[in-house]
C-alpha atoms as a PDB file:
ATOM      1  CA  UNK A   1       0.000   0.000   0.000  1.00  0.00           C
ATOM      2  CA  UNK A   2       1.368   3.224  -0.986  1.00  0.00           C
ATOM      3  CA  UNK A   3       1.719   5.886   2.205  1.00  0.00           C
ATOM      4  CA  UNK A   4      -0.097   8.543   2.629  1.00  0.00           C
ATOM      5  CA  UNK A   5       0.057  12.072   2.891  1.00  0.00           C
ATOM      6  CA  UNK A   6       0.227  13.754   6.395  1.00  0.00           C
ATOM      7  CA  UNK A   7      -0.303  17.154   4.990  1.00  0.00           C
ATOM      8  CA  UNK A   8      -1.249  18.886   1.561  1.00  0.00           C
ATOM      9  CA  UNK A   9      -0.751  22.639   0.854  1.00  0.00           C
ATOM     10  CA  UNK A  10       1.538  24.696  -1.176  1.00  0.00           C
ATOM     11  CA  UNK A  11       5.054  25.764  -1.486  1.00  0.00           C
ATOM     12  CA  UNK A  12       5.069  29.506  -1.526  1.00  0.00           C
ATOM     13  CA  UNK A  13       8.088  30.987  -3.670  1.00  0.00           C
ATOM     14  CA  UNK A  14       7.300  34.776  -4.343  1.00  0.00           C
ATOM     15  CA  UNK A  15       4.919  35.134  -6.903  1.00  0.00           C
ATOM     16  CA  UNK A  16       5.179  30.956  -7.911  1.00  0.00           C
ATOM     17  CA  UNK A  17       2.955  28.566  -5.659  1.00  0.00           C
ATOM     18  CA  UNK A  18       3.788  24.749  -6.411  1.00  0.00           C
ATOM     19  CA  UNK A  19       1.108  22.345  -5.094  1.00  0.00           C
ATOM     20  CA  UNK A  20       2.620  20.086  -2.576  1.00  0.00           C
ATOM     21  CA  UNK A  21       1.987  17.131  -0.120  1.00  0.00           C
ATOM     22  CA  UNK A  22       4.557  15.877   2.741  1.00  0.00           C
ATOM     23  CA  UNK A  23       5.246  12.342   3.905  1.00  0.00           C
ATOM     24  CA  UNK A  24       6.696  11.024   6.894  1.00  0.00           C
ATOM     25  CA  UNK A  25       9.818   9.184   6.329  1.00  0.00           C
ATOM     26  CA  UNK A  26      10.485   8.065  10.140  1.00  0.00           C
ATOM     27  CA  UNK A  27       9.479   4.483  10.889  1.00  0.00           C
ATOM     28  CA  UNK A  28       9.065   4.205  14.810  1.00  0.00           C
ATOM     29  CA  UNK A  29      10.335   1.476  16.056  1.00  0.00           C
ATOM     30  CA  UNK A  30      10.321   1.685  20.251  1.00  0.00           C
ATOM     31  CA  UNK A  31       9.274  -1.191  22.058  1.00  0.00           C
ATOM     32  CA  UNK A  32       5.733  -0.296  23.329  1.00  0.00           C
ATOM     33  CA  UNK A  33       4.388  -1.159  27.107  1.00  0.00           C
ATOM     34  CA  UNK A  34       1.811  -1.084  28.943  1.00  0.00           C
ATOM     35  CA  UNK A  35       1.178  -0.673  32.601  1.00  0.00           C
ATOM     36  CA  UNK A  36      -0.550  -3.425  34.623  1.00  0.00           C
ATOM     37  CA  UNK A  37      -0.993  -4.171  38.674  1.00  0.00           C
ATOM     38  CA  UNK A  38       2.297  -5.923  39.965  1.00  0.00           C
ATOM     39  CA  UNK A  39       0.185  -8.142  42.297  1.00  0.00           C
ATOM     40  CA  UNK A  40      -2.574 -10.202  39.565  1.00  0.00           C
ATOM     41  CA  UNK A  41      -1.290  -8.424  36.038  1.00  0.00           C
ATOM     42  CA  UNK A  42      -4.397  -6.090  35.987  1.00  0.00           C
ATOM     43  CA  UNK A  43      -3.687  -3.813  33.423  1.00  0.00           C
ATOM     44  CA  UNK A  44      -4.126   0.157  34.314  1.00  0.00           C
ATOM     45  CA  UNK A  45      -6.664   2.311  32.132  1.00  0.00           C
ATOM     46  CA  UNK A  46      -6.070   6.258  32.521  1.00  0.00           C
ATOM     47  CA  UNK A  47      -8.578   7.885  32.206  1.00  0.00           C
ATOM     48  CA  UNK A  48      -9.623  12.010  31.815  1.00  0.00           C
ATOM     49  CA  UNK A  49     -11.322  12.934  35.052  1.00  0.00           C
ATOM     50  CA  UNK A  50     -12.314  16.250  36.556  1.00  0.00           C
ATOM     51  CA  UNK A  51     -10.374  17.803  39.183  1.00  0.00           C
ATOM     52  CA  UNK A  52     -13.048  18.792  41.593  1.00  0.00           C
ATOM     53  CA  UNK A  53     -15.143  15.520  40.972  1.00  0.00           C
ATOM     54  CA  UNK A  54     -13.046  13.215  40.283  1.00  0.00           C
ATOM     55  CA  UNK A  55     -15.581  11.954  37.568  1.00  0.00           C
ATOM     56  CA  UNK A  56     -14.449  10.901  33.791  1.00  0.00           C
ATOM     57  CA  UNK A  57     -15.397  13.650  31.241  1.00  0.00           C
ATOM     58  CA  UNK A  58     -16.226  12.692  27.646  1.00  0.00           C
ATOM     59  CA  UNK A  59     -13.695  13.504  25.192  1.00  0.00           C
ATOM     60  CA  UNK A  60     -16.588  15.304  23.293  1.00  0.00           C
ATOM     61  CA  UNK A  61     -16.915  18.068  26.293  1.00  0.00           C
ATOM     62  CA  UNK A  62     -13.206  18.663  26.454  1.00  0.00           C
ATOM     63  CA  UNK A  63     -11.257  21.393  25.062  1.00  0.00           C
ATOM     64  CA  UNK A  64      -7.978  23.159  25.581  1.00  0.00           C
ATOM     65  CA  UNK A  65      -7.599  25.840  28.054  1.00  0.00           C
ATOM     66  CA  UNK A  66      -4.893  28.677  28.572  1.00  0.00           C
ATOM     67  CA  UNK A  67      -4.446  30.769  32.076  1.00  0.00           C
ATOM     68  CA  UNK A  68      -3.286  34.042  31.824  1.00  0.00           C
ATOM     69  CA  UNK A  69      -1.188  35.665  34.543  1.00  0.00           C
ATOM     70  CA  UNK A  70      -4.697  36.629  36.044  1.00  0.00           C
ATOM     71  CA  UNK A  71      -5.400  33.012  36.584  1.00  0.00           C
ATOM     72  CA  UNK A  72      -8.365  33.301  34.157  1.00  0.00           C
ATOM     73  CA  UNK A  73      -9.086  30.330  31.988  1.00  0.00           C
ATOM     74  CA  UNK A  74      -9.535  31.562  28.305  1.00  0.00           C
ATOM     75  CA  UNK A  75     -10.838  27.780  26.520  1.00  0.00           C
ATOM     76  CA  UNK A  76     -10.208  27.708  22.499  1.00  0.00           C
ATOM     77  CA  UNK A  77     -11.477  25.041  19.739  1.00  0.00           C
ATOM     78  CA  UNK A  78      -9.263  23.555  18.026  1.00  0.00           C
ATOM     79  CA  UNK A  79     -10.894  25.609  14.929  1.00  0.00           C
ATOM     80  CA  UNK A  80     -10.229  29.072  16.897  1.00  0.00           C
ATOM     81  CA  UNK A  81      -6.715  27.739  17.221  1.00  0.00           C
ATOM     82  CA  UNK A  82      -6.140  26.907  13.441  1.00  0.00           C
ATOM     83  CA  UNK A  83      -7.963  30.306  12.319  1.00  0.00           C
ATOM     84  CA  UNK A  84      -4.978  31.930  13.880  1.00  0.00           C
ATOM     85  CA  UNK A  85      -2.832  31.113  10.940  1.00  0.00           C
ATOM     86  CA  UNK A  86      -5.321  32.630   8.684  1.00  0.00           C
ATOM     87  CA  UNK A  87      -4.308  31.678   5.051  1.00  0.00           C
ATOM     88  CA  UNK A  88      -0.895  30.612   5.775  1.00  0.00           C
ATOM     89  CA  UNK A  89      -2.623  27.614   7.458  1.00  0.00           C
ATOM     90  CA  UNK A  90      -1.811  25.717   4.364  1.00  0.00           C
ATOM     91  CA  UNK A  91       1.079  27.560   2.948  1.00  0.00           C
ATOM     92  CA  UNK A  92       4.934  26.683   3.285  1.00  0.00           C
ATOM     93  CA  UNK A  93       5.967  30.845   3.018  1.00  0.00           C
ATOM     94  CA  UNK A  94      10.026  30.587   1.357  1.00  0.00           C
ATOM     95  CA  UNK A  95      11.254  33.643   3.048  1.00  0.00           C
ATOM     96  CA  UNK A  96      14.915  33.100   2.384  1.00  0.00           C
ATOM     97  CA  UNK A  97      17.869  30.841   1.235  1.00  0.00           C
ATOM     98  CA  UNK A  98      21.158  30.408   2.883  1.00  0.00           C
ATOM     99  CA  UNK A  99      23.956  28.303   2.959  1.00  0.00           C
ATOM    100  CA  UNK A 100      23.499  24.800   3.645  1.00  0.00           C
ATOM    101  CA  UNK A 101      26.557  24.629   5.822  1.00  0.00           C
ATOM    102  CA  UNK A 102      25.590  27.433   7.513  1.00  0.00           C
ATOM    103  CA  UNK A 103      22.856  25.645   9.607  1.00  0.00           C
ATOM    104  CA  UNK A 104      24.107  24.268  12.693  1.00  0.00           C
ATOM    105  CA  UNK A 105      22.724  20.741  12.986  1.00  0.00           C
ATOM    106  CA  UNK A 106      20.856  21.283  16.484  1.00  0.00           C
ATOM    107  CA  UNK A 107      18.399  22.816  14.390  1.00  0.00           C
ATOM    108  CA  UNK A 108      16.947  20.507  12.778  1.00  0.00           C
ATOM    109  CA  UNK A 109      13.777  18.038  14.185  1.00  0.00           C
ATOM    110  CA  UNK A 110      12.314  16.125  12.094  1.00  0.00           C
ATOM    111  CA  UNK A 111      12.665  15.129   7.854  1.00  0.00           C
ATOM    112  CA  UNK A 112       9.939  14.933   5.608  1.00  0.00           C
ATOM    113  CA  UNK A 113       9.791  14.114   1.651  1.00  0.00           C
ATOM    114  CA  UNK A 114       7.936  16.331  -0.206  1.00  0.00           C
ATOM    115  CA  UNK A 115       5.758  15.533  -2.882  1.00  0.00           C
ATOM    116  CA  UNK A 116       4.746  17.567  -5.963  1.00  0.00           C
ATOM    117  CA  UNK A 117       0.530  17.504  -6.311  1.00  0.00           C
ATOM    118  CA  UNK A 118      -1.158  17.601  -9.725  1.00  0.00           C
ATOM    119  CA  UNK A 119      -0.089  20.909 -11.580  1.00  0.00           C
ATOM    120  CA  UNK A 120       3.205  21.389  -9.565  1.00  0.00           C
ATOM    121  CA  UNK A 121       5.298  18.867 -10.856  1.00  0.00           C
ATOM    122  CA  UNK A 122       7.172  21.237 -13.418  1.00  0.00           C
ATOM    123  CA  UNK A 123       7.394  24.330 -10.885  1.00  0.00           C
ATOM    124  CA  UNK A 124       8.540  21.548  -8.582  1.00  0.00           C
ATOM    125  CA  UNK A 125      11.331  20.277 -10.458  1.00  0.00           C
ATOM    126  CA  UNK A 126      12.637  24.022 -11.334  1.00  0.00           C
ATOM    127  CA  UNK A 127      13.106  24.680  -7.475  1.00  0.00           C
ATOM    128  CA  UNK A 128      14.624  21.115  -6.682  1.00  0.00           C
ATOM    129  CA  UNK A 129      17.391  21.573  -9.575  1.00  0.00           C
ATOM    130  CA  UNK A 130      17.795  25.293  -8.583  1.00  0.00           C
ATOM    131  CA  UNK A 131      18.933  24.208  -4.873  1.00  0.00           C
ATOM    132  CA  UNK A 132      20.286  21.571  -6.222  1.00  0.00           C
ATOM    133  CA  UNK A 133      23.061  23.702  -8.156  1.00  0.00           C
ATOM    134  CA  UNK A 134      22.842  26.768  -6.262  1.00  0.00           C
ATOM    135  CA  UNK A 135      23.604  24.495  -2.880  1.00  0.00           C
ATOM    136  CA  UNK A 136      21.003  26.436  -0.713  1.00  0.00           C
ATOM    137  CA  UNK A 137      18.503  25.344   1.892  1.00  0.00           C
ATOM    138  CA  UNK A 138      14.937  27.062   1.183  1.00  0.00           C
ATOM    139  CA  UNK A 139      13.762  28.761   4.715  1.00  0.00           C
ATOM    140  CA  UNK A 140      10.170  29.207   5.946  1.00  0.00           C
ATOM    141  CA  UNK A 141       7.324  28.650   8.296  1.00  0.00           C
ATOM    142  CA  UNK A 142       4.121  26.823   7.832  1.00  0.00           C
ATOM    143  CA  UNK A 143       1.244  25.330  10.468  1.00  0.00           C
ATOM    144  CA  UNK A 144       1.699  21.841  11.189  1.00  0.00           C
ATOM    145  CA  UNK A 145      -0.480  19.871  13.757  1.00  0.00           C
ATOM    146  CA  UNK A 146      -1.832  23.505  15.241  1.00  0.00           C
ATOM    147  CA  UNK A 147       1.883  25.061  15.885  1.00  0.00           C
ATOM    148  CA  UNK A 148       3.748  26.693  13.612  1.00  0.00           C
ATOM    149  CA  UNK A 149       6.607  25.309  12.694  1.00  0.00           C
ATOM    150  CA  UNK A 150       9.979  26.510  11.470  1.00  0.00           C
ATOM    151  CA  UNK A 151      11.123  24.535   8.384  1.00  0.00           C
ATOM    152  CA  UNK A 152      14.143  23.985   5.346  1.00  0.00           C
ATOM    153  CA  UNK A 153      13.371  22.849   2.627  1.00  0.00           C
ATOM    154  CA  UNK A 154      16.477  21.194   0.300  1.00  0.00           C
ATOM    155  CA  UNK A 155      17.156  18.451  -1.927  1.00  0.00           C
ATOM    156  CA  UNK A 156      17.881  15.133  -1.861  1.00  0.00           C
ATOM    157  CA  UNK A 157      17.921  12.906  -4.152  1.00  0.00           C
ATOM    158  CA  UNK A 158      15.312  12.908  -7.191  1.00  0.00           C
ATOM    159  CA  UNK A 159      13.289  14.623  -4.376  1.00  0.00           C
ATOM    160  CA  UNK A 160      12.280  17.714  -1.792  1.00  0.00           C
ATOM    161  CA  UNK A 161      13.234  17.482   1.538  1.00  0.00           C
ATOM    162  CA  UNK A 162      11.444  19.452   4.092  1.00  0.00           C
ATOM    163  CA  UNK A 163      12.724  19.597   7.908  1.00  0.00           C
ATOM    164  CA  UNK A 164      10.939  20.966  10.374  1.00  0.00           C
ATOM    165  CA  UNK A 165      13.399  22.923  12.723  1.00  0.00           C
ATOM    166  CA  UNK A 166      13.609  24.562  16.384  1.00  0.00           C
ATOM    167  CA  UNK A 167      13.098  28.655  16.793  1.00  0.00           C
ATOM    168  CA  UNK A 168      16.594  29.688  18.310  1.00  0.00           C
ATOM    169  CA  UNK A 169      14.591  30.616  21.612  1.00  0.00           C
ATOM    170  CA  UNK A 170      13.608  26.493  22.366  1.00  0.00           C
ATOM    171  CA  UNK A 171      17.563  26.418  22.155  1.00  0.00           C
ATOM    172  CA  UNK A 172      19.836  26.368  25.800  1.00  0.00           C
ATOM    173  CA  UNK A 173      22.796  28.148  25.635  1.00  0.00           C
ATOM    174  CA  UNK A 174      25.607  26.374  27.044  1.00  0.00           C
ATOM    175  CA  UNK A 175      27.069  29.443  29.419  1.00  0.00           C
ATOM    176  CA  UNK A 176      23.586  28.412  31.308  1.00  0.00           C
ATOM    177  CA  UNK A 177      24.957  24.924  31.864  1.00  0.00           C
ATOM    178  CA  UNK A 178      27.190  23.871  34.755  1.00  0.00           C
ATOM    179  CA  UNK A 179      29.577  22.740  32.520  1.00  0.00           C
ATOM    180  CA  UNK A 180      33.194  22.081  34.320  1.00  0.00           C
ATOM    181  CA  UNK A 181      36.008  24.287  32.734  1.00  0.00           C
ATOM    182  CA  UNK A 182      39.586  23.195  32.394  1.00  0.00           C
ATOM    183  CA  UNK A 183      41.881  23.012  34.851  1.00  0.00           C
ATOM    184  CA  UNK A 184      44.777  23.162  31.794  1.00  0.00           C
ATOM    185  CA  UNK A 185      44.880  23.336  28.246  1.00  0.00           C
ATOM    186  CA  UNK A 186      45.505  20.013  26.590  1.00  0.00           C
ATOM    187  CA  UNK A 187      49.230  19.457  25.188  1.00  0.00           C
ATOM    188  CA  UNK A 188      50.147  19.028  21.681  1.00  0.00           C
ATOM    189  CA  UNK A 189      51.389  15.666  22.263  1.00  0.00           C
ATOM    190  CA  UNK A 190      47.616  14.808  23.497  1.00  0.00           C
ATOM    191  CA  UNK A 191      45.779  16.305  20.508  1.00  0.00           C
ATOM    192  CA  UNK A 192      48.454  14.454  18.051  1.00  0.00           C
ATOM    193  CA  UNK A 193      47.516  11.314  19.572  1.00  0.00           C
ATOM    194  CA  UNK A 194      43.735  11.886  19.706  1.00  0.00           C
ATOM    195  CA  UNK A 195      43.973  13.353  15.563  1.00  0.00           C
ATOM    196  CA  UNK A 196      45.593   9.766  14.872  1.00  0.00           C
ATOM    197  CA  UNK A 197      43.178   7.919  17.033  1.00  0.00           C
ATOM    198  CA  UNK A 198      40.220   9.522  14.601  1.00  0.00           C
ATOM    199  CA  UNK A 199      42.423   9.025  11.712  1.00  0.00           C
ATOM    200  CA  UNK A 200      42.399   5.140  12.606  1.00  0.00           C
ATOM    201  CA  UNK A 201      38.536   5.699  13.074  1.00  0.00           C
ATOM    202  CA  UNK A 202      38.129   7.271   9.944  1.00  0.00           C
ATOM    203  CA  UNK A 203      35.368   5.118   7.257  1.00  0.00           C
ATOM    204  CA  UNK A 204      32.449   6.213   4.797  1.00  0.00           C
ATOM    205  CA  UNK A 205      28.890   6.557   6.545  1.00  0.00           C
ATOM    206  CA  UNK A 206      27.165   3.722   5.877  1.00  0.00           C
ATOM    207  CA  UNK A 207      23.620   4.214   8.037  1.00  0.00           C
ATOM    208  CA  UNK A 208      22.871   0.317   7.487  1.00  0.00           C
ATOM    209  CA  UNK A 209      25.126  -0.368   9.847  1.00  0.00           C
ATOM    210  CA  UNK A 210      24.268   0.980  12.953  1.00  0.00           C
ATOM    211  CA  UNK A 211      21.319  -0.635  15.135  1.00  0.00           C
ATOM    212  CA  UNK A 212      19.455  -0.403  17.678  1.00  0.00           C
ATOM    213  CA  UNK A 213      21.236  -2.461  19.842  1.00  0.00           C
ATOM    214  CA  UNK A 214      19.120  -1.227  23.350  1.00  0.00           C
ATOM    215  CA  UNK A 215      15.963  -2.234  21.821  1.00  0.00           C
ATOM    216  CA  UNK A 216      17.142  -5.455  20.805  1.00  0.00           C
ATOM    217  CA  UNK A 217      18.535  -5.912  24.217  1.00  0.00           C
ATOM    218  CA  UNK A 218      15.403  -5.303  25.826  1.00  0.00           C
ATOM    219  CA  UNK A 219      13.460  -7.901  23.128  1.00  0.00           C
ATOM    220  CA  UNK A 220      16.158 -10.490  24.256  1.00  0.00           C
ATOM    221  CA  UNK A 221      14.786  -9.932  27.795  1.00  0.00           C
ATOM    222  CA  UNK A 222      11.372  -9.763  27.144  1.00  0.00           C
ATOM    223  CA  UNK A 223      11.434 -13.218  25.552  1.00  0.00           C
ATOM    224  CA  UNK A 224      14.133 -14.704  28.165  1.00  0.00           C
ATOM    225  CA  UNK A 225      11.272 -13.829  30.639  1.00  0.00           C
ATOM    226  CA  UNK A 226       8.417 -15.219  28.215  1.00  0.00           C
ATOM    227  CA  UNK A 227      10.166 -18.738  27.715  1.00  0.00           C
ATOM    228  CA  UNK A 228      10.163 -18.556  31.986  1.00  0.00           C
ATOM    229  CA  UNK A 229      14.080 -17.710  32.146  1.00  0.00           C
ATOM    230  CA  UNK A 230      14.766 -15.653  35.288  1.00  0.00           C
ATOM    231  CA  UNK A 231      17.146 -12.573  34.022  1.00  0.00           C
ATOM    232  CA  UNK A 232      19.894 -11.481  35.918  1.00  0.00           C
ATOM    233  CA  UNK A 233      19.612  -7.449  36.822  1.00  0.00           C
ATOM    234  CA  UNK A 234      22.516  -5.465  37.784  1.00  0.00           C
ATOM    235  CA  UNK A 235      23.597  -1.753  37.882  1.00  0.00           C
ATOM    236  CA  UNK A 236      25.678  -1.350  35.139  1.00  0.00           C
ATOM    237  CA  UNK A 237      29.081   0.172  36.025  1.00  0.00           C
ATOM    238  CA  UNK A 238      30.216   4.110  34.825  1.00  0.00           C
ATOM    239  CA  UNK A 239      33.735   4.521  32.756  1.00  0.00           C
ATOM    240  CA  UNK A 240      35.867   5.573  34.799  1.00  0.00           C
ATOM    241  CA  UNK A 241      37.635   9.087  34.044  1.00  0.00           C
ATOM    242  CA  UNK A 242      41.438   7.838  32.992  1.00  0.00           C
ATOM    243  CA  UNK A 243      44.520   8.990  35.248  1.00  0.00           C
ATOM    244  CA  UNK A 244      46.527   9.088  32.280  1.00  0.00           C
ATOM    245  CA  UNK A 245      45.182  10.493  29.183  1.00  0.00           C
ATOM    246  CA  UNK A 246      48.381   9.963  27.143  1.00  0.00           C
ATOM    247  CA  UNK A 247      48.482   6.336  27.546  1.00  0.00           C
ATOM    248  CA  UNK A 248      44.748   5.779  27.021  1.00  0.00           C
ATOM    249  CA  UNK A 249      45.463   7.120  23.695  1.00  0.00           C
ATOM    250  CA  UNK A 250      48.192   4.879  22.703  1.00  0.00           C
ATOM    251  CA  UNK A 251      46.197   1.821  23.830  1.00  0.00           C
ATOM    252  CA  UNK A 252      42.932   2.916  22.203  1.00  0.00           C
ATOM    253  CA  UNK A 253      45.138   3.406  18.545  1.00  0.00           C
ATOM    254  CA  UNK A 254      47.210   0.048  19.516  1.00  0.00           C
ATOM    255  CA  UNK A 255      43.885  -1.752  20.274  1.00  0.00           C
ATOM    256  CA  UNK A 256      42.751  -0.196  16.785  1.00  0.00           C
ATOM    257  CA  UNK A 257      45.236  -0.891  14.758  1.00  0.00           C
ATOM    258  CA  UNK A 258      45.465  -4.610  16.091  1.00  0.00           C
ATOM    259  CA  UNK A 259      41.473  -5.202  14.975  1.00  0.00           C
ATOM    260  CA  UNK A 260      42.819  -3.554  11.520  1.00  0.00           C
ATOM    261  CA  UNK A 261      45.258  -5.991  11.131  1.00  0.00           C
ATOM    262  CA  UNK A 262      43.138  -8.919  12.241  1.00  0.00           C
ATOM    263  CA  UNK A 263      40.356  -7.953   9.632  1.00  0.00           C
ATOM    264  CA  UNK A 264      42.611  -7.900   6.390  1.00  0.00           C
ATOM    265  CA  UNK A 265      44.390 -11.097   7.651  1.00  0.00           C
ATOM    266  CA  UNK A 266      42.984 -14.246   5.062  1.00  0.00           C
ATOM    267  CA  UNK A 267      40.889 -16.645   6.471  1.00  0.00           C
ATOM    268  CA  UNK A 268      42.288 -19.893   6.424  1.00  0.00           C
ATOM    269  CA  UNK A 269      40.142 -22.410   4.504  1.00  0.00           C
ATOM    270  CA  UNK A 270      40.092 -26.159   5.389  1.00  0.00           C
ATOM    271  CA  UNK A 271      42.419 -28.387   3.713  1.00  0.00           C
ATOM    272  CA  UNK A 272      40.957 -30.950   1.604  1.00  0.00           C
ATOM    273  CA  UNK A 273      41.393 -34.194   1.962  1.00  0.00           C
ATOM    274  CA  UNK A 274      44.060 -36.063  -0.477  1.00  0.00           C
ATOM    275  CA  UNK A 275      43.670 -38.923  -2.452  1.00  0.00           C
ATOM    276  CA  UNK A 276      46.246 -41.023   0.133  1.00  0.00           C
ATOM    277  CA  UNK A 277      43.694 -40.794   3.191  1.00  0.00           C
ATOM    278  CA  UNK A 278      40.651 -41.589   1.100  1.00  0.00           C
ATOM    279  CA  UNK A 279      41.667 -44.499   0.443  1.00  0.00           C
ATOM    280  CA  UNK A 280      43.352 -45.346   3.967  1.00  0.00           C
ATOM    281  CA  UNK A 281      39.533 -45.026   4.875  1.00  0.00           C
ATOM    282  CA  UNK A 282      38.757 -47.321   2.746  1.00  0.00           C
ATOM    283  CA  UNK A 283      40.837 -50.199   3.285  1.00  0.00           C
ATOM    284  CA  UNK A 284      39.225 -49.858   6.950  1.00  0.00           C
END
């Protein structure tokens, strides 16, 4: 079955408006639970209830509220929260193009492919080859799932790319973290070793082969426990910070260079057997 659209509007490029549609191209994968009573396995149902009552309200009598400084309760539909985007509701507004190495990547959220609708696809294909030889990212703003959302649009492939991104004032700035400062500057001889360490590290990005590995984990437990197989829990122990940085180094490129050499060494195949002990095995 082909997917399906989450969201149809327009591209809005000056005077040119190209017809679009966006699809999701995230998969989730997390391992779902549920909660349940540890005594008998009953599982737990929340439920919306009133505050005062303590009763369950329909879903059809329930809309969202905002308290002003006041402490009054102003209560908006979810149509009186969409009419505040007015005719951009359904518009992706281009307002400017910059550098696509100019965007640091804590910006970006989440990626989208964009699709051209009937009637776009030549207006479409114009602005993907344009960024495509310009190498510029497309920036706007357009309603998404009542907020508005920040967004880049670039290419990729044969297609669009759209990713929504985070306003600058969702960001923390890191001189309002308690981060530790250095005692002393690293030496050259450290930042040698470490450049050789990456160096040895160094290989082509290859997304296929990175996994999941905590969610499989957790599977591997959750049918341990199904086949009746108790499972051993522990705190897991924290790296340590090293006493010597130096020599950390040198084993970590040592260690490196050892699984190097292993990998390019030729597997030994198993000899075959000669015509002498076939027919020892015979005469037995």
């Amino acid at each position: 079955m082909a997917a399906r659209s989450i969201w149809n509007g327009t591209i809005a490029l000056g005077e040119i408006a190209i017809p679009v549609k966006l699809f999701s191209v995230v998969q989730q994968r997390r391992i779902h639970f549920h909660e349940v009573r540890l005594s008998d396995g009953c599982r737990i149902v929340h439920r919306r209830v009133g505050s005062e009552s303590g009763l369950e309200i329909p879903a059809e009598q329930i809309r969202k509220a905002y308290e002003t400084p006041e402490g009054e309760q102003v209560v908006l539909t979810d149509e009186e929260i969409a009419a505040a985007q007015g005719r951009r509701a359904k518009v992706i507004v281009i307002e400017h193009f910059v550098e696509a190495g100019q965007i640091d990547p804590i910006y970006y959220e989440r990626p989208y492919i964009v699709g051209a609708q009937a009637g776009g696809e030549r207006a479409y294909r114009v602005l993907h080859s344009a960024l495509q030889r310009s190498g510029k990212v497309g920036i706007g703003s357009f309603a998404l799932r009542t907020r508005e959302q920040l967004a880049a649009v670039a290419p990729h492939g044969d297609a669009l790319r759209l990713y929504t991104m985070r306003f600058a004032d969702e960001l923390v700035s890191s001189a309002d973290l308690e981060i530790p400062t250095l005692t002393r500057e690293p030496s050259d001889k450290e930042i040698q070793m470490a450049e050789r360490l990456i160096d040895a590290l160094v290989s082509a990005w290859e997304p296929e082969r990175y996994e999941d590995r905590h969610r499989e984990a957790v599977m591997g437990v959750i049918k341990r426990k199904a086949a009746g197989i108790e499972v051993e829990t522990r705190e897991p122990e924290a790296p340590q910070p090293v006493p010597d940085l130096l020599a950390a180094l040198e084993q970590s490129i040592e260690a490196r260079r050892k699984t190097a050499k292993a990998s390019r060494a030729p597997r030994r195949t198993p000899a075959k057997p000669t015509g002498g002990s076939r027919t020892e095995t015979r005469a037995r």
